[in-house]
C-alpha atoms as a PDB file:
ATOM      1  CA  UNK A   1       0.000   0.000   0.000  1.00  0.00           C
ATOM      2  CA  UNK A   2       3.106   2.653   0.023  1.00  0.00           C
ATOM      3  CA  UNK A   3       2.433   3.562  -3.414  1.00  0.00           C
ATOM      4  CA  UNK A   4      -1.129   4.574  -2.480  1.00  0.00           C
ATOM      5  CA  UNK A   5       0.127   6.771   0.202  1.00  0.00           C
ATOM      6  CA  UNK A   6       3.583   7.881  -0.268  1.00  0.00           C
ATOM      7  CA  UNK A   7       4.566  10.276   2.035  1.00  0.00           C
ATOM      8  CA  UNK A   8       2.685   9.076   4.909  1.00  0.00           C
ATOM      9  CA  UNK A   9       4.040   5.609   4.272  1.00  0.00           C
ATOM     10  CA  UNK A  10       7.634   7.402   4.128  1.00  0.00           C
ATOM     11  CA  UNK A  11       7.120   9.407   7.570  1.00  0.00           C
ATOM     12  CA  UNK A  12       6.028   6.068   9.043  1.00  0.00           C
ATOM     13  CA  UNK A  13       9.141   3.992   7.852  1.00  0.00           C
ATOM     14  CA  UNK A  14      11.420   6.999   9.156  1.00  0.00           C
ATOM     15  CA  UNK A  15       9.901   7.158  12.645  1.00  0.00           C
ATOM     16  CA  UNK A  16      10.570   3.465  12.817  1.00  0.00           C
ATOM     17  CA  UNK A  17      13.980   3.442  11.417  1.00  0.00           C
ATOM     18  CA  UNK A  18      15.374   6.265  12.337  1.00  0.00           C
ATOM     19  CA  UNK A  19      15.640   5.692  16.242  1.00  0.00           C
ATOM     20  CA  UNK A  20      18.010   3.021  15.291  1.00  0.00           C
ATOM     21  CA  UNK A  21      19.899   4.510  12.617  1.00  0.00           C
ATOM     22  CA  UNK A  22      21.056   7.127  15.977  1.00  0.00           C
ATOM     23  CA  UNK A  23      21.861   4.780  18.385  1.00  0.00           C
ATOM     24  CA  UNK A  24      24.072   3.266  15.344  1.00  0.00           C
ATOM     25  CA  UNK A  25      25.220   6.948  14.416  1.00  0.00           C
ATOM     26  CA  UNK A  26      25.882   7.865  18.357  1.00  0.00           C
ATOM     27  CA  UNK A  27      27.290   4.914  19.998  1.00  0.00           C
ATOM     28  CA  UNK A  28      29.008   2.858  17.357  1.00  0.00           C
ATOM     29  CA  UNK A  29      28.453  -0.757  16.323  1.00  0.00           C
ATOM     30  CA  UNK A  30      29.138  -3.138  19.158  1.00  0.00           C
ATOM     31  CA  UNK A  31      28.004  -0.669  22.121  1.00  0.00           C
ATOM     32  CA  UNK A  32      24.655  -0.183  19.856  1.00  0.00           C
ATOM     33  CA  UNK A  33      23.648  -3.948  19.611  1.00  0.00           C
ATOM     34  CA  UNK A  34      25.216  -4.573  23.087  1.00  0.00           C
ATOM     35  CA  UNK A  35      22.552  -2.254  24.722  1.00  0.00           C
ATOM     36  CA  UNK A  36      19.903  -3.140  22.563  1.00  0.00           C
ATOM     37  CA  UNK A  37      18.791  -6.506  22.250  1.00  0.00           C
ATOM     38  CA  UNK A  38      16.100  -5.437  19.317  1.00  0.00           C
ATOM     39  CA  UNK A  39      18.723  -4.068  17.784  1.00  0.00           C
ATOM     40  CA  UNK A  40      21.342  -7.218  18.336  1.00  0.00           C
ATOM     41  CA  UNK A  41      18.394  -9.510  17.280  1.00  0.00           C
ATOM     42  CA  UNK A  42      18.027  -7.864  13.402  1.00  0.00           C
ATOM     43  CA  UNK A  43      22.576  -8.493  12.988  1.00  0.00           C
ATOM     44  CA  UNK A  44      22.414 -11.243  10.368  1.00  0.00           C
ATOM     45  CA  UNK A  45      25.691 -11.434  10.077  1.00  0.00           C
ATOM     46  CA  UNK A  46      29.283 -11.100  12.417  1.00  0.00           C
ATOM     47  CA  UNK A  47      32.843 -10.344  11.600  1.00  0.00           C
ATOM     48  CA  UNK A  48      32.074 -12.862   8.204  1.00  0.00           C
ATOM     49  CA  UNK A  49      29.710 -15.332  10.035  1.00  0.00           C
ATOM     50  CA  UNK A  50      26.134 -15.670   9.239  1.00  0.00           C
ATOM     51  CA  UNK A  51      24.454 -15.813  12.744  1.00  0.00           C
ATOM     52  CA  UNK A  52      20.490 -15.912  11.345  1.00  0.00           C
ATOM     53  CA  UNK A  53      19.865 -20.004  10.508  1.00  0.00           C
ATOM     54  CA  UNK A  54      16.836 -19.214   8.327  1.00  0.00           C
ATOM     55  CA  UNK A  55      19.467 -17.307   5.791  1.00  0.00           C
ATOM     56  CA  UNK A  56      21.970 -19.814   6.484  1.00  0.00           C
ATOM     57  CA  UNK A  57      19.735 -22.101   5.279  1.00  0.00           C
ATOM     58  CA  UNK A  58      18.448 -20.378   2.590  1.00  0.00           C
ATOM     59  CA  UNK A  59      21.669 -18.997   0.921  1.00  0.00           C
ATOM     60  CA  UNK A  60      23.319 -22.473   1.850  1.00  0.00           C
ATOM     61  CA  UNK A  61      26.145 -21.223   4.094  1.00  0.00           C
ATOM     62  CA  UNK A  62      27.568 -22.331   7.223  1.00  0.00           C
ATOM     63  CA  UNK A  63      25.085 -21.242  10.639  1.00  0.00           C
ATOM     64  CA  UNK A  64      27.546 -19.800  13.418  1.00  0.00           C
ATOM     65  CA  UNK A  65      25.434 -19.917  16.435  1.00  0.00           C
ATOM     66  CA  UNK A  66      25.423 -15.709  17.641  1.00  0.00           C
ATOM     67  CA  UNK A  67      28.852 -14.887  18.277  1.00  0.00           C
ATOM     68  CA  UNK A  68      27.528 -10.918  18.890  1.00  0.00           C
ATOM     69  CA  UNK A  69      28.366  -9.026  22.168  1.00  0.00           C
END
């Protein structure tokens, strides 16, 4: 439905996205996912490791168990 509506859709993705695009902005990485565990859960992959099984799976690459801070 974006297309139908699209700068209230775009205002809505912003307002979700933007809080963490800060904390990555302001803190950095590591301190950003290490204080937020929303934040740690969406890191797919880590220093070359994929650490999300259903991609793993999907893109037929080894599964490294969460290896995040």
């Amino acid at each position: 439905m974006p297309g139908a509506v699209p700068r209230t859709s775009t205002f809505a993705l912003t307002n979700a996205t933007l809080p963490y695009a800060l904390k990555l902005a302001n803190q950095g990485f590591l301190e950003a996912i290490s204080n937020d565990p929303g934040l740690k859960a969406g890191v797919n992959t880590f220093t070359g490791h994929c650490t999300y099984q259903a991609i793993a799976e999907a893109q037929n690459l080894p599964y490294t168990i969460d290896q995040t801070p």
